[in-house]
Protein backbone atom coordinates (compact mmCIF):
# COMPACT_ATOMS: atom_id res chain seq x y z
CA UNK A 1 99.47 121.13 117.85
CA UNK A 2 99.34 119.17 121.22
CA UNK A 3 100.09 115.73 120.44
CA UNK A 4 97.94 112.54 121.62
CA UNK A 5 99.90 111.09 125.35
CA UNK A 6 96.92 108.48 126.04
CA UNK A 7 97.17 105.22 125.09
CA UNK A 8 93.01 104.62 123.69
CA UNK A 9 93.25 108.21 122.18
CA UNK A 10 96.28 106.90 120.26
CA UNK A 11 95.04 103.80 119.45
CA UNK A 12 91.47 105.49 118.14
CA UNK A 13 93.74 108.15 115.85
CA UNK A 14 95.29 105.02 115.18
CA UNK A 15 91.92 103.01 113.66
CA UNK A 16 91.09 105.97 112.41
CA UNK A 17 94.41 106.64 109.76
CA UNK A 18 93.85 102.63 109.05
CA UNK A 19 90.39 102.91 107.84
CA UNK A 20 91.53 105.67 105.54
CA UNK A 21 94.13 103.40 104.45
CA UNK A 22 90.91 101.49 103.36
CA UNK A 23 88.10 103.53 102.60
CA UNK A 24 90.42 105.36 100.03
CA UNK A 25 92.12 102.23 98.73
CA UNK A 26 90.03 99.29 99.12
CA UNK A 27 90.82 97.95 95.51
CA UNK A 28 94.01 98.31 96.49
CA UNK A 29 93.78 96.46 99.84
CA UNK A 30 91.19 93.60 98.01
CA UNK A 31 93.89 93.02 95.38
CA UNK A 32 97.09 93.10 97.99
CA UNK A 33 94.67 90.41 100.25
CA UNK A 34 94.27 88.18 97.24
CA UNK A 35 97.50 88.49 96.26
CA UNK A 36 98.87 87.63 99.45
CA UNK A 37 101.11 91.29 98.83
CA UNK A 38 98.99 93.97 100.73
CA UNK A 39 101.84 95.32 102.86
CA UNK A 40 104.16 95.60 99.64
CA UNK A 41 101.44 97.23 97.55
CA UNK A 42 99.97 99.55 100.50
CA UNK A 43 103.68 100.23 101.71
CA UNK A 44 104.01 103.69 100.45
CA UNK A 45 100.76 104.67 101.84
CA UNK A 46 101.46 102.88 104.93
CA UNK A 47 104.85 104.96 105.53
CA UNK A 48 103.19 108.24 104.98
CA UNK A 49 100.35 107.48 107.20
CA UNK A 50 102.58 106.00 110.42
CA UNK A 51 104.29 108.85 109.53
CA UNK A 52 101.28 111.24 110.17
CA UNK A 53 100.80 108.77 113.36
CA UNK A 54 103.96 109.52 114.65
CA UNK A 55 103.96 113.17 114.54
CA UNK A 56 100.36 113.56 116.21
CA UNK A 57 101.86 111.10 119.21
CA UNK A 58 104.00 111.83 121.73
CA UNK A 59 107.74 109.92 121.13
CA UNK A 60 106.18 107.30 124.55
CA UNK A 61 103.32 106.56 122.85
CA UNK A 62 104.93 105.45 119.00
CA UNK A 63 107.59 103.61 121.21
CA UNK A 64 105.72 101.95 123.73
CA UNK A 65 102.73 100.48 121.73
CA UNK A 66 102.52 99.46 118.41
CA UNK A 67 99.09 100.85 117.74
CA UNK A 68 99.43 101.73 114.81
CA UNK A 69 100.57 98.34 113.15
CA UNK A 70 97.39 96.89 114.95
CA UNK A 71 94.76 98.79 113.87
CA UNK A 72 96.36 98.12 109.89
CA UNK A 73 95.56 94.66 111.05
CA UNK A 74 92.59 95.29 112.37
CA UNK A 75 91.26 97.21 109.97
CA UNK A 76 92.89 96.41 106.98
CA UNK A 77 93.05 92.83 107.32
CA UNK A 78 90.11 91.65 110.14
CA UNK A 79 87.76 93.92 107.16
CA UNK A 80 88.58 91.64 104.34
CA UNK A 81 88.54 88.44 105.78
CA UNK A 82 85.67 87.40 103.13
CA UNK A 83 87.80 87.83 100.12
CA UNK A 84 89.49 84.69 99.05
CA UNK A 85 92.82 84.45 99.42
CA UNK A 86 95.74 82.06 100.21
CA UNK A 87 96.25 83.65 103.49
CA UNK A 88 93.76 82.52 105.06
């Protein structure tokens, strides 16, 4: 498999592994926002997805940019921003 060496195609594999994260766990993610926990209770999830990340990119890309941990942000985070929580 060729692996992604561009920055915005990283970064779109990126989005795309975090809104999995979400579409597949969103009680999850609601919960772990409310609870002011989501990287503990995501954190197995998380490591098998950056994990997927980082073998699709090429070793410049994971170390250069830290894509990946922005579009969790981005799309874990920046999606919930309605739900109440102490985080806020």
């Amino acid at each position: 498999m060729r692996k992604y060496d561009r920055p915005e195609r990283a970064r779109i594999l990126a989005r795309t592994i975090a809104s999995d994260i979400l579409l597949y766990n969103r009680a999850m993610v609601e919960q772990g926002v409310k609870d002011d926990n989501l990287f503990d209770v995501l954190a197995d999830k998380i490591t098998d997805s950056k994990s997927e990340y980082k073998r699709r990119v090429t070793d410049e890309i994971f170390e250069q940019y830290n894509l990946f941990e922005l579009a969790l942000v981005d799309k874990l985070l920046r999606a919930l921003a309605t739900v109440p929580s102490d985080i806020w």
